[in-house]
N, C-alpha and C. Protein backbone atom coordinates (compact mmCIF):
# COMPACT_ATOMS: atom_id res chain seq x y z
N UNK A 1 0.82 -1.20 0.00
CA UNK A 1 0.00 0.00 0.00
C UNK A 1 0.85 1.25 0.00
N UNK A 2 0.37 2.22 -0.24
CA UNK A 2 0.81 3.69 -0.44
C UNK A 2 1.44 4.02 0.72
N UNK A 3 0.64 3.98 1.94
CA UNK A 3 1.70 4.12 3.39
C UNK A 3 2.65 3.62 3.55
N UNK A 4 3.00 2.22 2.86
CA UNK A 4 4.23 1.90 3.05
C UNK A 4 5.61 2.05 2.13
N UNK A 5 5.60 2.87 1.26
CA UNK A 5 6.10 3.28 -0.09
C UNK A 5 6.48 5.03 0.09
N UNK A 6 8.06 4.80 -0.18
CA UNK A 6 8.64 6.37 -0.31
C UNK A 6 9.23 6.45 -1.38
N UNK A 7 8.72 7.81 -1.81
CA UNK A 7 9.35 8.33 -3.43
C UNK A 7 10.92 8.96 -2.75
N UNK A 8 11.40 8.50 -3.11
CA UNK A 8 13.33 9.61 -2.70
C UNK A 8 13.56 9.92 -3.92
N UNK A 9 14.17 11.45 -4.62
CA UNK A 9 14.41 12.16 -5.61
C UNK A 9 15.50 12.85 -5.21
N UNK A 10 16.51 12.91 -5.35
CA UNK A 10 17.82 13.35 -5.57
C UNK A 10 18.17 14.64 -6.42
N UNK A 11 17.64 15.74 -5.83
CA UNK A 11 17.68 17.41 -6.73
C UNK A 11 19.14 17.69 -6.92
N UNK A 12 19.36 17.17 -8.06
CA UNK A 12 20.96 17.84 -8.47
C UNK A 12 20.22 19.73 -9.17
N UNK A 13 19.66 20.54 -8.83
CA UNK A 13 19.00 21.74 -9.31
C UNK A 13 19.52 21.91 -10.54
N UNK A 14 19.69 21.16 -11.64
CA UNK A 14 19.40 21.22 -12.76
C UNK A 14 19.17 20.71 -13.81
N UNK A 15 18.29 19.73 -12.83
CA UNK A 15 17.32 19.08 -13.94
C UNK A 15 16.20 19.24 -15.17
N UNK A 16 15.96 18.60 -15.90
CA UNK A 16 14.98 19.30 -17.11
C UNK A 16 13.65 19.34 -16.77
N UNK A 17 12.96 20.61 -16.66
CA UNK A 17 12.00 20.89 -16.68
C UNK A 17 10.78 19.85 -16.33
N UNK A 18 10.58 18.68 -17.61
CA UNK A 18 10.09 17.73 -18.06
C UNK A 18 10.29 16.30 -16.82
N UNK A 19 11.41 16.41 -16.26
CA UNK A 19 11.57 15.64 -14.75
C UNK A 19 10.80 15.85 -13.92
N UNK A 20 10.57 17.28 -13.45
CA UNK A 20 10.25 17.80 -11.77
C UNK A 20 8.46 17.66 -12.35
N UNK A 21 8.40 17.90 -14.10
CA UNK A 21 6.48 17.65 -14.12
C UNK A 21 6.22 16.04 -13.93
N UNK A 22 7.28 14.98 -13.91
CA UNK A 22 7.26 13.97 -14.34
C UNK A 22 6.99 13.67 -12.37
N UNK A 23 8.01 14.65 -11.61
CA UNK A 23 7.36 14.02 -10.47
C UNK A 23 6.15 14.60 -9.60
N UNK A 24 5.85 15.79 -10.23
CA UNK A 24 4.29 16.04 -9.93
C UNK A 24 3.23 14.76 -10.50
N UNK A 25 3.48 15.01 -11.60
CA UNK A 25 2.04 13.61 -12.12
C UNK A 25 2.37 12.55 -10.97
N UNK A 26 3.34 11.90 -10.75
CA UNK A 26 3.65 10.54 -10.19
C UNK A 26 3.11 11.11 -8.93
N UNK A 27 3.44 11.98 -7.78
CA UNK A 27 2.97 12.53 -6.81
C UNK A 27 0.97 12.14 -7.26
N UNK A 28 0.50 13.18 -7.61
CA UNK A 28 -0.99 12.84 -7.86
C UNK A 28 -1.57 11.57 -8.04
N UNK A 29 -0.78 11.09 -9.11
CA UNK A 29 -1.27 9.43 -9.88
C UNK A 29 -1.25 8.74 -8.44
N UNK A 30 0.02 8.48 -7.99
CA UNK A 30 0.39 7.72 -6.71
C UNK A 30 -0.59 7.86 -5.40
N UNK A 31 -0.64 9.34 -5.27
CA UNK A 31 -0.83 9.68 -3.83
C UNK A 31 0.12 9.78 -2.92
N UNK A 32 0.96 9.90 -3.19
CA UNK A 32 2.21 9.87 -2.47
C UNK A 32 3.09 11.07 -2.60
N UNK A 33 3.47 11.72 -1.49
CA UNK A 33 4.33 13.24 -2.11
C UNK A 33 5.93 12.53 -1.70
N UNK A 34 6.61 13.28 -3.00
CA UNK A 34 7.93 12.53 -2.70
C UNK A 34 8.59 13.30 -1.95
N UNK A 35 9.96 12.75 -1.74
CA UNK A 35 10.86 12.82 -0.18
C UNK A 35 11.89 13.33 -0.94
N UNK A 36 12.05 14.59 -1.23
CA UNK A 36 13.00 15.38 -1.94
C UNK A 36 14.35 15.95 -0.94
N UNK A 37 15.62 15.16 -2.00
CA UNK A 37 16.65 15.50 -0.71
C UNK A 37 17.49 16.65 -2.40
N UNK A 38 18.12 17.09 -1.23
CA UNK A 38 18.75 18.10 -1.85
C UNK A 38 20.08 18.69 -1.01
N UNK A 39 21.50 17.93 -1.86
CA UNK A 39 22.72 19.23 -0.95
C UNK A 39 22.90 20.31 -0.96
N UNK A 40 21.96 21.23 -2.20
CA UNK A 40 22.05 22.52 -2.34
C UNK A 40 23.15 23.18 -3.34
N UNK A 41 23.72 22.16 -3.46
CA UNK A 41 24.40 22.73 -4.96
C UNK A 41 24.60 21.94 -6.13
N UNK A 42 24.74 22.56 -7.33
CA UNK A 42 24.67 22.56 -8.71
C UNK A 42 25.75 21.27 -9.05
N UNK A 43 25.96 20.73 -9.72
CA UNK A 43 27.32 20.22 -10.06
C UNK A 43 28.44 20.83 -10.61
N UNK A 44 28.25 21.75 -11.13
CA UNK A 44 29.20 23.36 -11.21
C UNK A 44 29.71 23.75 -10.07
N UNK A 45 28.79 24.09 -9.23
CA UNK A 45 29.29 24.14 -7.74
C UNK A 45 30.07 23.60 -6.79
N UNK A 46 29.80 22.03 -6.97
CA UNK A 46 30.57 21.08 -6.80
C UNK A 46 31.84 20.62 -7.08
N UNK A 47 31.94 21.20 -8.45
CA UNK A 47 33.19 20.90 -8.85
C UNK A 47 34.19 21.66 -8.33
N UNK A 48 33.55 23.04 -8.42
CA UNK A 48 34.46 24.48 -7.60
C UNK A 48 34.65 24.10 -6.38
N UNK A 49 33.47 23.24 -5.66
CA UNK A 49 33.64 23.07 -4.36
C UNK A 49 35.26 22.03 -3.90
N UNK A 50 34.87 20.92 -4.76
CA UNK A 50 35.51 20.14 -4.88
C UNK A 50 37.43 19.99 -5.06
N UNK A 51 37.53 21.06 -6.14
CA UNK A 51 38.33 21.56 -6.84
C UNK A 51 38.37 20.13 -8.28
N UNK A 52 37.56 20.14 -8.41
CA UNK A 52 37.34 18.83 -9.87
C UNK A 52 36.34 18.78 -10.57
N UNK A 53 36.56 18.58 -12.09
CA UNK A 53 35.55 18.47 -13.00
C UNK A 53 35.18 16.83 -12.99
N UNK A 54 34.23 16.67 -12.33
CA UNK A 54 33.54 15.65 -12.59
C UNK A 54 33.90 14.73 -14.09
N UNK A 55 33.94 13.59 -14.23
CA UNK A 55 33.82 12.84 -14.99
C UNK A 55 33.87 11.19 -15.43
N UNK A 56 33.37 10.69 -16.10
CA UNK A 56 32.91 8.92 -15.84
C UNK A 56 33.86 8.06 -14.96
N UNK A 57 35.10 8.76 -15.29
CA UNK A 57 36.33 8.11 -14.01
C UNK A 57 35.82 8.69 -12.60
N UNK A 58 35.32 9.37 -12.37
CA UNK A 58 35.62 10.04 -11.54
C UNK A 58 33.94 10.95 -11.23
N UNK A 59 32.79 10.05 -10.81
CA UNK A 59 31.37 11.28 -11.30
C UNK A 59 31.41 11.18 -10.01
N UNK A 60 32.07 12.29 -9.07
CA UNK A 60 31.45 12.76 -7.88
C UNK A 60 30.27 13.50 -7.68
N UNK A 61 29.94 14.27 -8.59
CA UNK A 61 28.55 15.07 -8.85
C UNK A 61 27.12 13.39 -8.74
N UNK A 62 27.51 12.15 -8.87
CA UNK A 62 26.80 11.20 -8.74
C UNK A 62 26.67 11.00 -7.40
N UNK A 63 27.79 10.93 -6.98
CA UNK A 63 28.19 10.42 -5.61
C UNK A 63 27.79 11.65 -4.67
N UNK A 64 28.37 12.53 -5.02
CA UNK A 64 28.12 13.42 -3.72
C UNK A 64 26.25 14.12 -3.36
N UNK A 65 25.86 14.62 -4.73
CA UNK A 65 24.34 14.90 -5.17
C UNK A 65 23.55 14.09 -5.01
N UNK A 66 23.66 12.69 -5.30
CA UNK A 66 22.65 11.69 -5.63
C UNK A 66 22.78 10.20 -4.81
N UNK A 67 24.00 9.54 -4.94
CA UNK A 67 24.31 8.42 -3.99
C UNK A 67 24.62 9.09 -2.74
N UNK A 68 25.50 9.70 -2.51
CA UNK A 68 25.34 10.07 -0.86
C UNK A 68 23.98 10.21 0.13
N UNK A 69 23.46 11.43 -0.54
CA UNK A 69 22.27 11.14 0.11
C UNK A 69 20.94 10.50 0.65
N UNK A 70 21.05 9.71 -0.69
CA UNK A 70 19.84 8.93 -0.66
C UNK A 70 20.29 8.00 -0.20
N UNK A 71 21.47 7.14 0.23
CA UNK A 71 21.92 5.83 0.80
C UNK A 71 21.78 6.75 2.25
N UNK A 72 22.16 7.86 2.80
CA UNK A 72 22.41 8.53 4.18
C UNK A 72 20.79 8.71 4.48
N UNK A 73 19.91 8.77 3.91
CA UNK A 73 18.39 9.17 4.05
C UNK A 73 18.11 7.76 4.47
N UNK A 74 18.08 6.76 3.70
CA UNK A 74 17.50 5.46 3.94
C UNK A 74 17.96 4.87 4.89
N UNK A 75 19.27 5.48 5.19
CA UNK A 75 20.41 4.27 6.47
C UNK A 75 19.65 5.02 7.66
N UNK A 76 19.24 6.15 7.55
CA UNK A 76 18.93 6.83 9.01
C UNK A 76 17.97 6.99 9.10
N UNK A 77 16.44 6.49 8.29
CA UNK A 77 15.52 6.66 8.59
C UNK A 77 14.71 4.44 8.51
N UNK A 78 15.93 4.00 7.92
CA UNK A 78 15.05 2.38 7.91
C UNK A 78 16.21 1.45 8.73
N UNK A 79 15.34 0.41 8.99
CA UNK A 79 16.81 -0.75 9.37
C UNK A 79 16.85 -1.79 7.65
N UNK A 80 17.91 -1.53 7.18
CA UNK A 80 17.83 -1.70 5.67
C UNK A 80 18.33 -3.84 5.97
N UNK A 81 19.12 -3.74 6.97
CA UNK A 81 20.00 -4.84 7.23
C UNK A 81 18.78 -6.15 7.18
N UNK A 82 18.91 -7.03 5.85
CA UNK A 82 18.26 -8.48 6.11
C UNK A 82 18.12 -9.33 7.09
N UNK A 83 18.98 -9.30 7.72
CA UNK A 83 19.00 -10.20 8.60
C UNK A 83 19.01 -9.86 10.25
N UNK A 84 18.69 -8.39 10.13
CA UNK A 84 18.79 -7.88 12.03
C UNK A 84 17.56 -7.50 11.92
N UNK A 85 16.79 -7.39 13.14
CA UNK A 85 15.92 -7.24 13.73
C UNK A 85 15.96 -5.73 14.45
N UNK A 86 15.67 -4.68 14.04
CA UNK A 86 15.81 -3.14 14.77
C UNK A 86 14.74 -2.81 14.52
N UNK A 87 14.13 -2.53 16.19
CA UNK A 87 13.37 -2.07 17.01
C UNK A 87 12.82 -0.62 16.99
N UNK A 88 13.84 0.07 16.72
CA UNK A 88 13.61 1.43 16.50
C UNK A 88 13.06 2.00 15.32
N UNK A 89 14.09 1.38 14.30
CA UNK A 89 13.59 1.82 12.99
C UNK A 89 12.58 0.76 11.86
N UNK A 90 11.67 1.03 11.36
CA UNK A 90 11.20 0.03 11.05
C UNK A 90 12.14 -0.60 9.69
N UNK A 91 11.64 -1.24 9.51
CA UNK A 91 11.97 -2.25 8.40
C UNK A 91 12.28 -1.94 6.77
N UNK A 92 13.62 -1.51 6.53
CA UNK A 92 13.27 -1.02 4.51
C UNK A 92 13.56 -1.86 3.51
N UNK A 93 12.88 -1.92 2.31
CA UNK A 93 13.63 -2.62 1.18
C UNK A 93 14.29 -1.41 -0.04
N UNK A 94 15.06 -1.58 -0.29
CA UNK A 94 15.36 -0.62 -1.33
C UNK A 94 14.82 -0.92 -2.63
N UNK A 95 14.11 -0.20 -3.27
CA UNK A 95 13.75 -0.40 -4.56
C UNK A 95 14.00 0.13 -5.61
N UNK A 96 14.93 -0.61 -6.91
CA UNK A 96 15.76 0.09 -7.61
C UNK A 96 14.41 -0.15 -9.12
N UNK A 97 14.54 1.13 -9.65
CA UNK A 97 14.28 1.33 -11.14
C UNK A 97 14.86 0.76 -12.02
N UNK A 98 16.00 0.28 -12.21
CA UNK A 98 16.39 -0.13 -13.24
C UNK A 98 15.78 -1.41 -13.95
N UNK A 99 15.90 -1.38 -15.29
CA UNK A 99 15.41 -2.31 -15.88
C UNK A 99 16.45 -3.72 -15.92
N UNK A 100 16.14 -4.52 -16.90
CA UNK A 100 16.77 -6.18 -17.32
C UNK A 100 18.15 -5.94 -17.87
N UNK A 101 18.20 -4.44 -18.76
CA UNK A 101 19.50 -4.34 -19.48
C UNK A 101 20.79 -3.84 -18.47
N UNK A 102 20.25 -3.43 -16.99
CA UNK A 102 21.33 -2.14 -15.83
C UNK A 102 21.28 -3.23 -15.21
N UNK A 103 21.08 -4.71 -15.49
CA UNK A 103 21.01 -5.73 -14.07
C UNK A 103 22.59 -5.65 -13.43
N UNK A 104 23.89 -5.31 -14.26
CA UNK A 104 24.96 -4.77 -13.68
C UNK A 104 25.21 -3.78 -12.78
N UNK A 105 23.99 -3.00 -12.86
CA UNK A 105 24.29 -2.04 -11.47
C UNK A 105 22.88 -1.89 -10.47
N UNK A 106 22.46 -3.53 -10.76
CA UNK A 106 22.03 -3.73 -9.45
C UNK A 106 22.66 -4.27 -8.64
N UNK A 107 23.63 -5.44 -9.38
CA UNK A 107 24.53 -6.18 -8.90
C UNK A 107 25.54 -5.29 -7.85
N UNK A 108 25.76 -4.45 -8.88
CA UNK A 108 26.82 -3.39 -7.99
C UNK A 108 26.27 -2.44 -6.83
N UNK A 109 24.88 -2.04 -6.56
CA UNK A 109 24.47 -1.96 -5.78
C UNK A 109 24.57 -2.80 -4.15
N UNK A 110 24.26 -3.92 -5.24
CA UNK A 110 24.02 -5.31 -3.48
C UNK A 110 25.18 -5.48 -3.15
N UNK A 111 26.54 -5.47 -4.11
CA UNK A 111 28.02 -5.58 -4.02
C UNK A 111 27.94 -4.14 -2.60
N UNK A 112 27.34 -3.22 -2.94
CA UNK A 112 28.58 -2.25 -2.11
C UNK A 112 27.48 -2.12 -0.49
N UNK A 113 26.17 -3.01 -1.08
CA UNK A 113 25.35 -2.98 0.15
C UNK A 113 25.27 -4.70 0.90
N UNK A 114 26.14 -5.60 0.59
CA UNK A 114 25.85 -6.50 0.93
C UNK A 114 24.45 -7.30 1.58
N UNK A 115 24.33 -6.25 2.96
CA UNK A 115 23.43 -6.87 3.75
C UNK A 115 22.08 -6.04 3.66
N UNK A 116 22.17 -4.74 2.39
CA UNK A 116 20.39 -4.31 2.30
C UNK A 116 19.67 -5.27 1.86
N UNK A 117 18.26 -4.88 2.00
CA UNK A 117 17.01 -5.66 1.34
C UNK A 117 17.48 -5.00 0.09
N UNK A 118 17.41 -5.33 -1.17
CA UNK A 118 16.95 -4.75 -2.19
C UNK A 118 16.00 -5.51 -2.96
N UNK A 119 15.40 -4.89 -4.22
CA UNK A 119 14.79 -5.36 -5.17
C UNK A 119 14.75 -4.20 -6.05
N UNK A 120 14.70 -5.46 -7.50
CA UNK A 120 14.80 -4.72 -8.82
C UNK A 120 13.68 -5.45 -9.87
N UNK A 121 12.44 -5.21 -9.55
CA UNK A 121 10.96 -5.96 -10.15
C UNK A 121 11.40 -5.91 -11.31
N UNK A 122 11.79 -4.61 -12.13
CA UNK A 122 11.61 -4.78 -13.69
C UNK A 122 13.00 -5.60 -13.77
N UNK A 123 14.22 -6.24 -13.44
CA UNK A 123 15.07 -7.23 -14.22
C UNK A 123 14.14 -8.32 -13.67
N UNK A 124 13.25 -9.21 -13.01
CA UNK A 124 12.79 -10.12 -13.13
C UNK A 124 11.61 -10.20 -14.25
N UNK A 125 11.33 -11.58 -14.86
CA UNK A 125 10.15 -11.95 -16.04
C UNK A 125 9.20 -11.49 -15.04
N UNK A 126 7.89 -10.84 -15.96
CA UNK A 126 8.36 -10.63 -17.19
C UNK A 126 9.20 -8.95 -17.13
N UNK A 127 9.84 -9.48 -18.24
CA UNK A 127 11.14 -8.22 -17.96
C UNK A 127 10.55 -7.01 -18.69
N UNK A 128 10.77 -5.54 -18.12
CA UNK A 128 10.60 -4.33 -18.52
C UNK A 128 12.25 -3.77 -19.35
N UNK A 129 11.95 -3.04 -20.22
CA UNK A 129 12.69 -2.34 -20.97
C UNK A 129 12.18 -0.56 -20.86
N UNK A 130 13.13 0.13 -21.03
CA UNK A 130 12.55 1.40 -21.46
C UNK A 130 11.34 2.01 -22.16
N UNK A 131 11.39 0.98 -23.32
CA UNK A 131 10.39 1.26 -24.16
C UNK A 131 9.09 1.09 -23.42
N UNK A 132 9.11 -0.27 -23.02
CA UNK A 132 7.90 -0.62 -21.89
C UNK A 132 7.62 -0.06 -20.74
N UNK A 133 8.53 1.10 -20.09
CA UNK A 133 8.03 1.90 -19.19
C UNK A 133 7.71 3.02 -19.65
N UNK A 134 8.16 3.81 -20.66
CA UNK A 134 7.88 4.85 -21.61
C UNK A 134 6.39 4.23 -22.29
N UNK A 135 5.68 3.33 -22.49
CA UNK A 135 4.45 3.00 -23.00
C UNK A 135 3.73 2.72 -22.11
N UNK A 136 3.38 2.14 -20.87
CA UNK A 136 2.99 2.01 -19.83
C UNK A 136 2.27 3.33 -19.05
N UNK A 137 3.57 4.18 -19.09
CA UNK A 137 3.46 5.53 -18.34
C UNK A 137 2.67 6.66 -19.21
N UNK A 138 2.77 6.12 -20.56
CA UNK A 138 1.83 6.69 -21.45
C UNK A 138 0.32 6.83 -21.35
N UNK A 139 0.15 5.52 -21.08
CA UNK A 139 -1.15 4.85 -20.81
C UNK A 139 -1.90 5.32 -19.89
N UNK A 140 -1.13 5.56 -18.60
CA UNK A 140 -1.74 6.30 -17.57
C UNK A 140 -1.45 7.80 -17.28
N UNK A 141 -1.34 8.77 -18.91
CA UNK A 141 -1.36 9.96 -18.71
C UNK A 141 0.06 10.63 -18.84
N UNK A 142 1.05 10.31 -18.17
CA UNK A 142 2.66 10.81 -17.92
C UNK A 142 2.79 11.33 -19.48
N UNK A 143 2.83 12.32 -20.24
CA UNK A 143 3.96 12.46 -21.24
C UNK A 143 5.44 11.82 -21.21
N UNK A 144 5.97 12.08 -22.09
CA UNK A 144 7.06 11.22 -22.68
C UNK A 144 8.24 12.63 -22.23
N UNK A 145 9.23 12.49 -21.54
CA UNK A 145 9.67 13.72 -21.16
C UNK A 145 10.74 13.90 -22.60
N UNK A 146 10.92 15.07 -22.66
CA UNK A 146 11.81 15.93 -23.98
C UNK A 146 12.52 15.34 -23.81
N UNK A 147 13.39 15.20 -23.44
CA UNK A 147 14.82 14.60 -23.45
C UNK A 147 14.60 13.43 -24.15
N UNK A 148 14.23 12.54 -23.82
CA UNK A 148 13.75 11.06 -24.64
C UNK A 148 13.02 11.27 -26.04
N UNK A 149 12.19 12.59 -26.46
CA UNK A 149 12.04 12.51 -27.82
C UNK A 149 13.08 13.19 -28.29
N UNK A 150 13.63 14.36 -27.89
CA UNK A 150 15.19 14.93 -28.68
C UNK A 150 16.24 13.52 -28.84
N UNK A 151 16.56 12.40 -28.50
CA UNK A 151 16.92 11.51 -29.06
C UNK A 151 18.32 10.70 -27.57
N UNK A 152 17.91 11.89 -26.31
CA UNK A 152 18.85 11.76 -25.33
C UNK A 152 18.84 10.00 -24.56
N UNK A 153 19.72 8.99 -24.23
CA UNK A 153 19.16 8.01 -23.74
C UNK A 153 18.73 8.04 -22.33
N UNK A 154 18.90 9.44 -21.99
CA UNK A 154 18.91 9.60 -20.54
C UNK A 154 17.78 11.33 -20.42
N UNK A 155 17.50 11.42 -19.03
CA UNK A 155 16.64 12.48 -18.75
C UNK A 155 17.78 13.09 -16.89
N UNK A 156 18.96 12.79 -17.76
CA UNK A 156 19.73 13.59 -16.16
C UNK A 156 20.53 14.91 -16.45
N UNK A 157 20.34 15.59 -15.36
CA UNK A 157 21.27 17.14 -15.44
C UNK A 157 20.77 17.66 -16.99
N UNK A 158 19.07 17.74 -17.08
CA UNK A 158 19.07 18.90 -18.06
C UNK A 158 19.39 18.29 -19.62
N UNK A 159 20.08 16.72 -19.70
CA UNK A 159 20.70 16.24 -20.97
C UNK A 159 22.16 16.76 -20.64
N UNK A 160 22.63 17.37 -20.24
CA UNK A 160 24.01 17.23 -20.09
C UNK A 160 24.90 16.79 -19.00
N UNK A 161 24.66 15.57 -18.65
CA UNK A 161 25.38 15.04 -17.94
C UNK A 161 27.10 14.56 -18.27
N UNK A 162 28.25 15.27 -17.02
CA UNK A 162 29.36 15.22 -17.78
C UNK A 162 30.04 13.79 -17.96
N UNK A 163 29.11 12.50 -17.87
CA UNK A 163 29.41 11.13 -17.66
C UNK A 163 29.58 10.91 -19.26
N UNK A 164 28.87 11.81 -19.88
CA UNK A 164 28.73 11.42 -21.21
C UNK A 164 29.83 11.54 -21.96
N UNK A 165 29.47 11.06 -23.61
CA UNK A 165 30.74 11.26 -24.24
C UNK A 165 30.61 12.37 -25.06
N UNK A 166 31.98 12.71 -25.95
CA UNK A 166 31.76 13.58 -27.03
C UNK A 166 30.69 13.78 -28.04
N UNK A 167 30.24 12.21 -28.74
CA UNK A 167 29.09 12.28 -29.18
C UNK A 167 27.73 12.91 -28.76
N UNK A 168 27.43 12.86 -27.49
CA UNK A 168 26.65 12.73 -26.70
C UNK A 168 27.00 14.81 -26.96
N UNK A 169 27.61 15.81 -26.75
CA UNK A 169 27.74 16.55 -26.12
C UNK A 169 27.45 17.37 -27.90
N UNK A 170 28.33 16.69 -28.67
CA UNK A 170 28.03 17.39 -29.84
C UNK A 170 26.11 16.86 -30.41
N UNK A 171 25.52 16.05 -30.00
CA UNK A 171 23.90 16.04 -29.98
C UNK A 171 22.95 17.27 -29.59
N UNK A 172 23.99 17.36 -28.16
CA UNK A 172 23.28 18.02 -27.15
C UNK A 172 23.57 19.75 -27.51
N UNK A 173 24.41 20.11 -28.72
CA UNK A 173 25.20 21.05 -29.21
C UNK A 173 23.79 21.32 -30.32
N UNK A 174 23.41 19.99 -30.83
CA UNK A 174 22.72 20.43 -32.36
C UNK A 174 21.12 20.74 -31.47
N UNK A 175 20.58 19.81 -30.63
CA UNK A 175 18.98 19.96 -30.68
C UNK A 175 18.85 20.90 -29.11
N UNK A 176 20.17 21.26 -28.66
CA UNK A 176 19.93 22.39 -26.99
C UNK A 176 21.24 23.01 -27.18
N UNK A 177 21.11 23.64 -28.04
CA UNK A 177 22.41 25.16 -28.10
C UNK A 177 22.24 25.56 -26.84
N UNK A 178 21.33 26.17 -25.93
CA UNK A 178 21.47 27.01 -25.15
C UNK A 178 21.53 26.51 -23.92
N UNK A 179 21.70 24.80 -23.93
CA UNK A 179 21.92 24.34 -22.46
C UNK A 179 23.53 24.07 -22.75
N UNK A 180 23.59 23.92 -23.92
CA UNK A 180 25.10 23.35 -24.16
C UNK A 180 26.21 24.79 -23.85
N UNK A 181 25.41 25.66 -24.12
CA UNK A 181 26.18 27.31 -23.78
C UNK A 181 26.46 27.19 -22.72
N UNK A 182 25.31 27.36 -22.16
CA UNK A 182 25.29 27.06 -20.56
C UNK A 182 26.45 26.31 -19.78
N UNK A 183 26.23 25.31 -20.39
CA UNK A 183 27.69 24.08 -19.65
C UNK A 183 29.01 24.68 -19.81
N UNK A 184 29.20 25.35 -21.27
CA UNK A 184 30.34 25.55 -21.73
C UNK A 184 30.69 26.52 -20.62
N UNK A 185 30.00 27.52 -20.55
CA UNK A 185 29.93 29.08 -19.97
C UNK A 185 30.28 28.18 -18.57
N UNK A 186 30.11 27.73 -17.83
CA UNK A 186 30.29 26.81 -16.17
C UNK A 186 31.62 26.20 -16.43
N UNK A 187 31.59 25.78 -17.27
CA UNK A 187 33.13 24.78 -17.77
C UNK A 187 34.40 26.21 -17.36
N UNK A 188 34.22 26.77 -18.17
CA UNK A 188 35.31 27.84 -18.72
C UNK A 188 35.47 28.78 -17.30
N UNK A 189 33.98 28.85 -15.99
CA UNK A 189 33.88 29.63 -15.48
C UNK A 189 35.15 28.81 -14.27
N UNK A 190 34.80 27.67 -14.34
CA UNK A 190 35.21 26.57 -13.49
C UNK A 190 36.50 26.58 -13.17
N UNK A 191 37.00 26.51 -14.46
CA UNK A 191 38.96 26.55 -15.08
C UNK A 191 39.69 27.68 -14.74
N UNK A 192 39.07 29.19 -14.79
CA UNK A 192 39.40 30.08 -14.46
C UNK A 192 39.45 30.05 -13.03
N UNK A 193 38.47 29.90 -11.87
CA UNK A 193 38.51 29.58 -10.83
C UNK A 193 39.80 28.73 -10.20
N UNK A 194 39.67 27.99 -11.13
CA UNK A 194 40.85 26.76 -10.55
C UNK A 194 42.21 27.74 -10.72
N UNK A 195 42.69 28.42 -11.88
CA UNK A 195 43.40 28.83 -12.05
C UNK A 195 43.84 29.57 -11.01
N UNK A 196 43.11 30.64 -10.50
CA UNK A 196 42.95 31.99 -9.54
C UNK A 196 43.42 30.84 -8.28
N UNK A 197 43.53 29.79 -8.03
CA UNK A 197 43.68 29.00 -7.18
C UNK A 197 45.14 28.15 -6.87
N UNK A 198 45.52 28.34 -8.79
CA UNK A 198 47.09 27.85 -8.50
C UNK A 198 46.67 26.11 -9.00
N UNK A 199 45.33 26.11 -9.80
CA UNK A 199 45.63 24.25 -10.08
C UNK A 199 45.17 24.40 -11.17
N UNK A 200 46.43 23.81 -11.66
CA UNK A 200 46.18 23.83 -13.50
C UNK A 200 45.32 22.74 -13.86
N UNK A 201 44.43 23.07 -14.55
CA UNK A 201 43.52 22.24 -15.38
C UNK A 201 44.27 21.28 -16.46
N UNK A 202 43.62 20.25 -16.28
CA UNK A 202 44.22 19.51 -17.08
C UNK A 202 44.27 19.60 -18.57
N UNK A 203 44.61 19.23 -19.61
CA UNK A 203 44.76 19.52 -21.11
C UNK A 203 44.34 18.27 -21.90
C-alpha cells in the first residue's frame, strides 16, 4: 500500500524541466508526495567546491548529489540490514528502477550494500525495458519527457550530464544550443577559478 512506499528524488538543481512535471504527475497518480533531498548545490558548484571536474572516471557530482544522500536518508531513517531485527527503525527494502538491461548495477548496488534488502521488479520476467516503461506511463497519462524525444538516452542534469561522451555533447550542441552554452559558460567559469587557485587544469 501507499503508506508503506517512499518516493526519494535526488535534486541535483538542474534538472529538465520535463523531470520535476514527471514528479508532480507521479505525486498525484500515486498519492504519495515525494521525499526530496537536496545538498544545495549545482554540479558546477561542486566541482568548484571540490576543486574537480567531474567525470565517468571520476562522477562525484553522482556520488556526492545523488548516492550520498539517498543511501544517508535510507540508512537513518530504515533498518535496511536483512538479517537484524531493529526495534527502532522500522523495516526497509530498497527499490531500484532499473530495468533487465542495468542488471549490472544492481549487482553493484548489493556488491557495495551486501546486507540491504533490495529489489529490482523490472530485471525479473516478465522483464521491462525502457520502451515498456515509456508506453505504460503513457497509458496512464505521464507524457514522454523531452529529453527522450530529442533523441537523449537519458533524462539527467538537463541532458548534459558530464558522464557522457563527445558524441553525446556534440547532440546536445545540435537539438539544446542554449543548455550546451550554458555548460560551456560553467566549464570555462570553473577553469578560471581553478586557475585563480594555483591548479592547473588539465589539457
Amino acid at each position: 500500500g501507499r503508506e508503506n512506499v517512499v518516493l526519494l528524488f535526488a535534486d541535483t538543481l538542474v534538472e529538465d524541466a520535463d523531470l520535476y512535471d514527471f514528479n508532480r504527475r507521479a505525486e498525484d497518480y500515486l498519492g504519495i508526495e515525494i521525499t526530496r533531498l537536496c545538498v544545495g548545490l549545482t554540479p558546477w558548484q561542486l566541482f568548484r567546491k571540490e576543486h574537480l571536474i567531474a567525470n565517468n572516471g571520476a562522477p562525484i557530482c553522482s556520488i556526492r548529489l545523488k548516492r550520498e544522500p539517498l543511501n544517508d536518508w535510507m540508512d537513518s531513517n530504515y533498518e535496511l540490514n536483512s538479517e537484524q531485527r531493529n526495534f527502532v527503525k522500522p523495516h526497509g527494502v530498497v527499490v531500484l528502477g532499473f530495468d533487465w538491461t542495468e542488471l549490472h548495477r544492481v549487482n553493484d548496488f548489493q556488491f557495495k550494500h551486501p546486507s540491504w534488502s533490495v529489489s529490482a521488479p523490472m530485471t525479473d520476467a516478465p522483464f521491462w525495458d525502457k520502451c515498456k516503461m515509456i508506453s505504460e506511463a503513457g497509458k496512464v497519462g505521464f507524457k514522454q519527457p523531452k529529453l527522450y524525444e530529442l533523441g537523449f538516452p537519458h533524462n539527467n542534469c538537463g541532458g548534459a550530464c558530464v558522464r557522457a561522451g563527445i558524441s553525446h555533447f556534440v547532440h546536445l550542441l545540435k537539438v539544446l544550443p542554449l543548455v550546451y552554452a550554458e555548460w560551456e559558460s560553467e566549464e570555462l567559469e570553473t577553469i578560471a577559478y581553478f586557475v585563480t587557485l594555483g591548479i592547473k587544469p588539465l589539457s
